[in-house]
N, C-alpha and C. Protein backbone atom coordinates (compact mmCIF):
# COMPACT_ATOMS: atom_id res chain seq x y z
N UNK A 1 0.84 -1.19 0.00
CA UNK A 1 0.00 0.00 0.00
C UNK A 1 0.88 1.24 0.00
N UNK A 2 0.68 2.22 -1.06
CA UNK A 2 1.60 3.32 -1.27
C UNK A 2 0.44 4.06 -0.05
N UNK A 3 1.26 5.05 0.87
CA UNK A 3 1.16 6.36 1.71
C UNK A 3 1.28 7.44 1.01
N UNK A 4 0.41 8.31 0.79
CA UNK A 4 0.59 9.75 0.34
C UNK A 4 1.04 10.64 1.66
N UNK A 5 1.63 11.80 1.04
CA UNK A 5 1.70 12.90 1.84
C UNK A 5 0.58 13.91 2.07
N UNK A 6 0.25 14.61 2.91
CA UNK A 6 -1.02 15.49 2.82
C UNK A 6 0.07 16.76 3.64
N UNK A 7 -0.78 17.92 3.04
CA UNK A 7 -0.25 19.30 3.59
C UNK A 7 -1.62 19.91 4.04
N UNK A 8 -1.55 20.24 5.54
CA UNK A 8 -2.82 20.52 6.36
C UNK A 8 -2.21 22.17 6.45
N UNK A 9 -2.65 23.27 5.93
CA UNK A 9 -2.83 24.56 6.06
C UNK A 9 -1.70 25.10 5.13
N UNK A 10 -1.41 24.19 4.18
CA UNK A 10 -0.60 24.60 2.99
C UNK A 10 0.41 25.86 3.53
N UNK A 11 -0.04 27.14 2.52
CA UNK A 11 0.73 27.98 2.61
C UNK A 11 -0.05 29.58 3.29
N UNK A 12 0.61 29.66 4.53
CA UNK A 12 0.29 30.40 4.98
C UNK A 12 1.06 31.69 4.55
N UNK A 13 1.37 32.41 3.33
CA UNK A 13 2.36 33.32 2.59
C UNK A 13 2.29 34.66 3.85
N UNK A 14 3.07 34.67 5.23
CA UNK A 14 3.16 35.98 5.91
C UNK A 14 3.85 37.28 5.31
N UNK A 15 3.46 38.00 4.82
CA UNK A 15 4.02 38.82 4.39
C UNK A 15 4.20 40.03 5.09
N UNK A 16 5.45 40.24 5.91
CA UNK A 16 5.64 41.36 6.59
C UNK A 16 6.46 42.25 5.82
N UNK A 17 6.09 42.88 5.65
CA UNK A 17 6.70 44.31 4.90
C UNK A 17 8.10 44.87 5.47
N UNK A 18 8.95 44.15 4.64
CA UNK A 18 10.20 45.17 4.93
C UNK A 18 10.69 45.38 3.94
N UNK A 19 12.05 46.04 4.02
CA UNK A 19 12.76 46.41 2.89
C UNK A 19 12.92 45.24 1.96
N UNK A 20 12.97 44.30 2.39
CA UNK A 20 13.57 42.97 1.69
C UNK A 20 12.95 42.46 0.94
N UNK A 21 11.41 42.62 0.93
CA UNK A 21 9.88 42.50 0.98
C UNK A 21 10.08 40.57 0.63
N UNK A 22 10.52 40.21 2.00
CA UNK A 22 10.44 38.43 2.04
C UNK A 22 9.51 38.06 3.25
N UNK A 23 9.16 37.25 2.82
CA UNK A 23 7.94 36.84 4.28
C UNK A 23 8.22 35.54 4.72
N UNK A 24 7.29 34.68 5.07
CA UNK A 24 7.31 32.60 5.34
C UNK A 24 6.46 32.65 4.81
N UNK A 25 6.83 30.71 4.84
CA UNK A 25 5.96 29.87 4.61
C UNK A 25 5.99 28.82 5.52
N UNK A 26 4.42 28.54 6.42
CA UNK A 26 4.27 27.41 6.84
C UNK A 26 3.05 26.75 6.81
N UNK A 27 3.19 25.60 7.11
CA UNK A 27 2.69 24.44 7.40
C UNK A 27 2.66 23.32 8.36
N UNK A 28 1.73 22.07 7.60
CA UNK A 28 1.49 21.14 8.56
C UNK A 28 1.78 19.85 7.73
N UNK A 29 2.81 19.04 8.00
CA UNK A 29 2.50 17.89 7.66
C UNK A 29 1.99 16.61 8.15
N UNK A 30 0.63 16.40 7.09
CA UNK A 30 -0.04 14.70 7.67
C UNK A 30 -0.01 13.72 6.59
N UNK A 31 0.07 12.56 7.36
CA UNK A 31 -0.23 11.30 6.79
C UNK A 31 -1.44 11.39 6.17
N UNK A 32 -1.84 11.14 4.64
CA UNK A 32 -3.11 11.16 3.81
C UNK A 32 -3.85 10.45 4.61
N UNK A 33 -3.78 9.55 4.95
CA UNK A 33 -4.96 8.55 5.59
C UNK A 33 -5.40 8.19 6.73
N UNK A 34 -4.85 8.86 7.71
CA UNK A 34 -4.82 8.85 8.77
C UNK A 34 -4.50 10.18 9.84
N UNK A 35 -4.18 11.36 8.67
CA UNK A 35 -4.13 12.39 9.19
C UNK A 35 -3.21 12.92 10.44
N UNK A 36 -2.40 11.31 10.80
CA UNK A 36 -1.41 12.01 11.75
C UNK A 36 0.00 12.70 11.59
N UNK A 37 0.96 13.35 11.95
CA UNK A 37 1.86 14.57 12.07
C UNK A 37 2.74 13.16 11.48
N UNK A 38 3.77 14.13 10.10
CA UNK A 38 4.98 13.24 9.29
C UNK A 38 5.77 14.28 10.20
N UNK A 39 6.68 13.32 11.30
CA UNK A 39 7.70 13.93 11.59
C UNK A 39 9.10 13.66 11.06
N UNK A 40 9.74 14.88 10.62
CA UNK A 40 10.80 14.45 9.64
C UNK A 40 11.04 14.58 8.39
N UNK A 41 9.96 15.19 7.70
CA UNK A 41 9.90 15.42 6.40
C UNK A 41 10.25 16.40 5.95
N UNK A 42 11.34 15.90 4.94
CA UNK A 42 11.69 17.42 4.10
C UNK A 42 11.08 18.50 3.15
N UNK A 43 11.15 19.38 3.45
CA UNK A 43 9.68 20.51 2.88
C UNK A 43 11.32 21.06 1.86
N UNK A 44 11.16 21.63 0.51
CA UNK A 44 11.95 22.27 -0.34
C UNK A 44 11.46 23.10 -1.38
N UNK A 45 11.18 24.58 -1.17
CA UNK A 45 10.51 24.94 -2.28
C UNK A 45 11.86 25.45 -3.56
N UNK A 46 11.57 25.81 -4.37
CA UNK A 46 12.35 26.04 -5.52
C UNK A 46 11.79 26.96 -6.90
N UNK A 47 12.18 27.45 -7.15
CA UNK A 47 11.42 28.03 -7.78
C UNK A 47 10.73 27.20 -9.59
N UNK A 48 9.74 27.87 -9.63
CA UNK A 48 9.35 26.64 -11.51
C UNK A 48 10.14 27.08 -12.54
N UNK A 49 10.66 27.72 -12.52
CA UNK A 49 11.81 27.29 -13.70
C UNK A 49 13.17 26.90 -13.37
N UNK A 50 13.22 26.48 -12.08
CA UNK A 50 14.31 25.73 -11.93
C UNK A 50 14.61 24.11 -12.11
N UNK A 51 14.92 23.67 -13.24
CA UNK A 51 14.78 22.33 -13.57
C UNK A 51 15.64 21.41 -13.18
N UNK A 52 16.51 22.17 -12.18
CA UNK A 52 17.39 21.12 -10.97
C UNK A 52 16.66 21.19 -9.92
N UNK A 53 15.87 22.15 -9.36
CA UNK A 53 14.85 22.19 -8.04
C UNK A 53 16.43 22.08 -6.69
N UNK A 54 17.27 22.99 -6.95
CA UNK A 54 18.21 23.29 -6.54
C UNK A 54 17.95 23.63 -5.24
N UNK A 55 16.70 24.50 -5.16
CA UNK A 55 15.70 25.04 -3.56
C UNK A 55 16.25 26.50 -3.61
N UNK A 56 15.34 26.91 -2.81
CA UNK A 56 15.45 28.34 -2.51
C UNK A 56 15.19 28.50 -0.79
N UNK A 57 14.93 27.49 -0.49
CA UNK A 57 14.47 27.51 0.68
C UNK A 57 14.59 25.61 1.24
N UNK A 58 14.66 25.46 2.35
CA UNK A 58 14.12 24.18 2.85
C UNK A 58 13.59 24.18 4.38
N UNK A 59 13.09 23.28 4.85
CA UNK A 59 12.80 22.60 6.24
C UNK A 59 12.87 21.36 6.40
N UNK A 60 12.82 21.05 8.24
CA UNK A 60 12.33 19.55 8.18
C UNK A 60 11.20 19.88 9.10
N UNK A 61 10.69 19.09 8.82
CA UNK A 61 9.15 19.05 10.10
C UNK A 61 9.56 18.95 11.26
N UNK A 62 9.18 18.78 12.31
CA UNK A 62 9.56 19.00 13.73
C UNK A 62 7.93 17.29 14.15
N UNK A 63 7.87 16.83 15.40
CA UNK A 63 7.40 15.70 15.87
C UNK A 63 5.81 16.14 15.61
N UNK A 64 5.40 17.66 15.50
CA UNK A 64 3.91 17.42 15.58
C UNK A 64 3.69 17.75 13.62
N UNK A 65 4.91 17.76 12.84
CA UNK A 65 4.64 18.05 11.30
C UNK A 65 4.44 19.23 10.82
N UNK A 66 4.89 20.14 12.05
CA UNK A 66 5.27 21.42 11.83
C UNK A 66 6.41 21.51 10.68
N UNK A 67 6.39 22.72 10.00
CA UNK A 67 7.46 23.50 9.17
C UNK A 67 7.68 25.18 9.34
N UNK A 68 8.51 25.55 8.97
CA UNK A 68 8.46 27.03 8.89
C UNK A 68 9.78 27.40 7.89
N UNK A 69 9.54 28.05 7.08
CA UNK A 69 10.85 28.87 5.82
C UNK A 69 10.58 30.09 6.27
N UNK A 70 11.28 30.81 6.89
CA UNK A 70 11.53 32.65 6.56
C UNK A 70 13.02 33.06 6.15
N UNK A 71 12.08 33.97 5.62
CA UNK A 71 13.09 34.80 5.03
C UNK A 71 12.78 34.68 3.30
N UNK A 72 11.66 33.82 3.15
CA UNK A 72 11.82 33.32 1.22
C UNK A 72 11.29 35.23 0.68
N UNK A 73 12.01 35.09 -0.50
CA UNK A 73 11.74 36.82 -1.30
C UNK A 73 10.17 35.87 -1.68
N UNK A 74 9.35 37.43 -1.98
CA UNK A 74 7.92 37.23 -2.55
C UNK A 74 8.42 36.73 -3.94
N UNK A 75 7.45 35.70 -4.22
CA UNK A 75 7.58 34.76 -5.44
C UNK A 75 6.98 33.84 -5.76
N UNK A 76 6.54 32.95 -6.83
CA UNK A 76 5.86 31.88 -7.02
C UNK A 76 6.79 30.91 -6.85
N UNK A 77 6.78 30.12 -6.18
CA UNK A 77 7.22 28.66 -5.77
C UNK A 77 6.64 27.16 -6.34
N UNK A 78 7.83 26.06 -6.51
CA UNK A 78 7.16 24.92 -6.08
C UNK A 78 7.81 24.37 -4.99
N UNK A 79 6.79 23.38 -4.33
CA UNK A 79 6.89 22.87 -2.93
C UNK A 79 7.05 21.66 -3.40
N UNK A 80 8.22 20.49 -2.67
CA UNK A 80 8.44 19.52 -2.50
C UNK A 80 8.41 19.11 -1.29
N UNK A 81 7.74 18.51 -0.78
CA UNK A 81 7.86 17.52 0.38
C UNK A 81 7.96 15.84 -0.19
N UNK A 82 9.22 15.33 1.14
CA UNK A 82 9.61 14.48 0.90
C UNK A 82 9.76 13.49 2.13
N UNK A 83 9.33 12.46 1.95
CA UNK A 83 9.75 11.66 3.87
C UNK A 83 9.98 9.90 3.31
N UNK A 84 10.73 9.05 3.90
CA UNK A 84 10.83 8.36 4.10
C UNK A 84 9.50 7.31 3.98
N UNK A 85 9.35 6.30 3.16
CA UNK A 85 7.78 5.40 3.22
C UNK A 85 6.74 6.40 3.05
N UNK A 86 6.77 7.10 2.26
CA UNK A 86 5.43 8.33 1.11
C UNK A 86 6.02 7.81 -0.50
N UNK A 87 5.02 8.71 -1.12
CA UNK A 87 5.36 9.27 -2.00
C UNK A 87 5.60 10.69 -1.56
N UNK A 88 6.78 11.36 -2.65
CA UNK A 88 6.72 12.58 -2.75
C UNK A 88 5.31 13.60 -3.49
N UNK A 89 5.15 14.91 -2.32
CA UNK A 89 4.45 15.61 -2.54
C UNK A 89 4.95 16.66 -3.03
N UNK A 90 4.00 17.07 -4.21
CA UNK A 90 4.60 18.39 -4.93
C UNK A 90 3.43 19.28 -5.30
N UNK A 91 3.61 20.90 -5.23
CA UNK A 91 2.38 21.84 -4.90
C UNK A 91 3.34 23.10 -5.92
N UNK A 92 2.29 24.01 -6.40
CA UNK A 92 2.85 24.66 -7.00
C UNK A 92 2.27 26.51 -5.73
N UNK A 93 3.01 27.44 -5.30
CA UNK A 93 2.27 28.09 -4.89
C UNK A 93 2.97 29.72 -4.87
């Protein structure tokens, strides 16, 4: 039986206004089917025309499937999450 990844509150884009004009991104990661916290999973966004997905950013989840990136510049992203016994999840945002 393949496990999906699920992202519970996707992208929360904070955008605090500074000079830099970069904000976060967080989230939640769950197990598709069961909805409990992937602790450990690597979150990597990158940008879409990067066709190495080199990252611009990363995390790992923390025990309840927490994430957090600050500091990413305002931009369109893709999101990779990745864990151990999933498939990889990928989001464009």
């Amino acid at each position: 039986m393949t496990r999906f990844l699920g992202l519970f509150l996707l992208f929360c884009i904070t955008s605090h206004v500074v000079i830099a004009q970069s904000g976060g991104i967080r989230g939640v990661v769950k197990d598709d089917t069961d909805q409990r916290p992937v602790a450990g999973a690597t979150v990597v966004i990158y940008l879409p025309t990067d066709s190495t997905k080199t990252g611009r950013g990363n995390a790992v989840t923390d025990a309840r499937g927490n994430f957090l990136l600050l500091n990413v510049p305002i931009n369109s992203y893709n999101l990779e999450i990745t864990s151990i016994g999933y498939e990889p999840f990928n989001a464009g945002c």
